[in-house]
N, C-alpha and C. Protein backbone atom coordinates (compact mmCIF):
# COMPACT_ATOMS: atom_id res chain seq x y z
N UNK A 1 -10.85 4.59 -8.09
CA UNK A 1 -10.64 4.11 -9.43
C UNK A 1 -11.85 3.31 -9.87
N UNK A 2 -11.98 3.29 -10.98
CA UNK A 2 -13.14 2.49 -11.81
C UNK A 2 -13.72 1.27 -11.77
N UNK A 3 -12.28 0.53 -11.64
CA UNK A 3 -12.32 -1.01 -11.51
C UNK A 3 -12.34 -1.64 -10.28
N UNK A 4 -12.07 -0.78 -9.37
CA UNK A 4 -11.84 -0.81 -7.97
C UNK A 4 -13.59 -1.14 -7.22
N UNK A 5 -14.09 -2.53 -7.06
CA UNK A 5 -15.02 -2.75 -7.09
C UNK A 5 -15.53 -3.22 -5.29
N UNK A 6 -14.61 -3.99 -4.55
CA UNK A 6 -14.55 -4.27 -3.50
C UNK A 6 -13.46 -3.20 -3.08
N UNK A 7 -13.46 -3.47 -1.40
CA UNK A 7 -12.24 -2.87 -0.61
C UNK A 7 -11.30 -3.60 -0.88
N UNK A 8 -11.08 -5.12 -1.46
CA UNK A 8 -10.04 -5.43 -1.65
C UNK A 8 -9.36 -5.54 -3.08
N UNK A 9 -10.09 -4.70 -4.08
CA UNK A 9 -9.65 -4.31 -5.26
C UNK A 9 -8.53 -2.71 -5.05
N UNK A 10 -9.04 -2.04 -4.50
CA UNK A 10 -8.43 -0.98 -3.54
C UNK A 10 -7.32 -1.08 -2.76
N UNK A 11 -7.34 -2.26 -1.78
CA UNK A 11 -6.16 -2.57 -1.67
C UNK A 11 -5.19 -2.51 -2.06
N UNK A 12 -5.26 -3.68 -3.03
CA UNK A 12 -4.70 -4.59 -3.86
C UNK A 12 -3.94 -3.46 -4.81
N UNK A 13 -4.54 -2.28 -5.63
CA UNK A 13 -4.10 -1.22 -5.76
C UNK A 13 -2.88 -0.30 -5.52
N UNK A 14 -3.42 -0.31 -3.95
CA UNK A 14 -2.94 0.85 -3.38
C UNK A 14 -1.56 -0.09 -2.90
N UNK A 15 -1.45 -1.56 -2.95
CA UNK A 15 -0.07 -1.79 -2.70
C UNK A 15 0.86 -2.09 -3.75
N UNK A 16 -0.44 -1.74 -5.07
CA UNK A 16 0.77 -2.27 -6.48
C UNK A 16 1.46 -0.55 -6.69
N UNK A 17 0.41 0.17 -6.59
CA UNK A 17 1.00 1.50 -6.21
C UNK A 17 2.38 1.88 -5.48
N UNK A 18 2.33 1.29 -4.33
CA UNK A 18 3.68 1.50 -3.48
C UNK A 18 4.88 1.41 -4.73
N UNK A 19 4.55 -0.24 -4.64
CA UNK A 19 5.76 -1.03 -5.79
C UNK A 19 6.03 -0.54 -6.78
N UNK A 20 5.31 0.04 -7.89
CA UNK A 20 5.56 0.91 -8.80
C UNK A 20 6.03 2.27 -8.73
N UNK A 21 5.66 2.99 -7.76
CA UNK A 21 5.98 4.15 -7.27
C UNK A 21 7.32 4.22 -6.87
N UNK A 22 7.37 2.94 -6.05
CA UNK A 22 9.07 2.83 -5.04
C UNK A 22 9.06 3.26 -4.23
N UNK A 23 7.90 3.59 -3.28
CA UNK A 23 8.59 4.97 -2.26
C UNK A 23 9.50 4.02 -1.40
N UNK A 24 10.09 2.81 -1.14
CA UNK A 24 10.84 2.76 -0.26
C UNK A 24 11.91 3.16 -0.68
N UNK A 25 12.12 3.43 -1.33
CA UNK A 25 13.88 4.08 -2.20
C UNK A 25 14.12 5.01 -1.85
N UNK A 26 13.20 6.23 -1.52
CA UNK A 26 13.50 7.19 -0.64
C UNK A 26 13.88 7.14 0.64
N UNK A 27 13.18 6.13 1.42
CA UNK A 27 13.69 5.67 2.88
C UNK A 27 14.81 5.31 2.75
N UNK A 28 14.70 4.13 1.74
CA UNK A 28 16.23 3.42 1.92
C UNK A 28 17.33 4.76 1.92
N UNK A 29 17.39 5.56 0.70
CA UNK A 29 18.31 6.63 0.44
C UNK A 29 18.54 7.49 1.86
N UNK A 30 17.66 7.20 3.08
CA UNK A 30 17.41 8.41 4.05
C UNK A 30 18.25 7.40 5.26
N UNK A 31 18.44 6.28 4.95
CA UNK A 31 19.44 5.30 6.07
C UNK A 31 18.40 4.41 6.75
N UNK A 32 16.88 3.62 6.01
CA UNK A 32 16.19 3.28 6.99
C UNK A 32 16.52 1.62 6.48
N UNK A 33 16.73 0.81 7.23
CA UNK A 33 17.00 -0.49 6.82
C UNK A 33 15.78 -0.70 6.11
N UNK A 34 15.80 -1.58 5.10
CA UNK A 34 14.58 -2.40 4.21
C UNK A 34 13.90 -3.27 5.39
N UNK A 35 14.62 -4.04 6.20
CA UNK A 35 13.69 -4.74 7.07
C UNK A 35 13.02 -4.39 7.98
N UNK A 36 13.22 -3.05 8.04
CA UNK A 36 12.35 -2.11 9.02
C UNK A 36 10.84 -1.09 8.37
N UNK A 37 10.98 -1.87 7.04
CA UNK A 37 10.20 -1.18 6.00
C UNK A 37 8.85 -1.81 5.98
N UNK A 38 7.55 -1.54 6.39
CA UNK A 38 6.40 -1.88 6.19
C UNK A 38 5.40 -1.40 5.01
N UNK A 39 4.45 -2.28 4.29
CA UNK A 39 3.91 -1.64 3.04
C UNK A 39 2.82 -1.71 3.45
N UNK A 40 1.84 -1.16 3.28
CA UNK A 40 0.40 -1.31 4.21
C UNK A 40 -0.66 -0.79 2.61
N UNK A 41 -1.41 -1.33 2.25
CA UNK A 41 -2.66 -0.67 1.54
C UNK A 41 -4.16 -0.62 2.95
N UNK A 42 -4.40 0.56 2.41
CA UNK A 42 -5.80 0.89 3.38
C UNK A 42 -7.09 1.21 2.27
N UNK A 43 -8.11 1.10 2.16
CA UNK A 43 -9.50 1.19 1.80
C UNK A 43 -10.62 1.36 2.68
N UNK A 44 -11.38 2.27 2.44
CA UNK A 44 -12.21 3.06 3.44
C UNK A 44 -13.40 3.08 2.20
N UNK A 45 -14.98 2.81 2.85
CA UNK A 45 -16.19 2.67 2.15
C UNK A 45 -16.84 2.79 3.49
N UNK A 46 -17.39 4.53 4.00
CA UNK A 46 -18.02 4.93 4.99
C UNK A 46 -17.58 4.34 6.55
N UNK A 47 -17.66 3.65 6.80
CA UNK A 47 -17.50 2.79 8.29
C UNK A 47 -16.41 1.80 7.93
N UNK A 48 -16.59 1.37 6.81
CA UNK A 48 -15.68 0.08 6.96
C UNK A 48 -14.37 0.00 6.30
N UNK A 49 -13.01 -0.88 6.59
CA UNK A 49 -11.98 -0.02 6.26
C UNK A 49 -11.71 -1.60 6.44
N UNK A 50 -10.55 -1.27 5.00
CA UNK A 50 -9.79 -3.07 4.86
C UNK A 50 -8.10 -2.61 4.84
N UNK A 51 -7.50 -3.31 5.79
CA UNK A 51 -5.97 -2.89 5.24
C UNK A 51 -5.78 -4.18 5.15
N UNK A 52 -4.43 -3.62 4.10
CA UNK A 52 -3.79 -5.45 3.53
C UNK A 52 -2.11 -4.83 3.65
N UNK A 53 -1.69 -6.03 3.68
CA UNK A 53 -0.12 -5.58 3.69
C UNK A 53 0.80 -6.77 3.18
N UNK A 54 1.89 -5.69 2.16
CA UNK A 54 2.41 -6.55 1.51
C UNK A 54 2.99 -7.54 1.84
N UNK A 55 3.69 -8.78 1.35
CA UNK A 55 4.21 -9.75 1.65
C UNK A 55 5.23 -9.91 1.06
């Protein structure tokens, strides 16, 4: 994306993504407890790679 300037703009992104998206609603719907549910954003720039995870 455009604005996506650091790995942690990317992140930051890719976990507002999850949230908007919902995909845990599908898990949940599939029988997976929410507290067993992890959100992870990853960003990759050649070698170097930032994950962040939601809170």
């Amino acid at each position: 994306m455009e604005d996506e300037k650091e790995l942690t703009d990317t992140v930051k992104a890719a976990l507002q993504q999850i949230e908007e998206r919902e995909y845990e609603t599908m898990l949940i719907s599939k029988g997976v407890p929410k507290e067993k549910i992890r959100k992870y954003g990853f960003a990759f720039c050649g070698k170097k790679v930032l994950v962040g995870k939601a809170v």
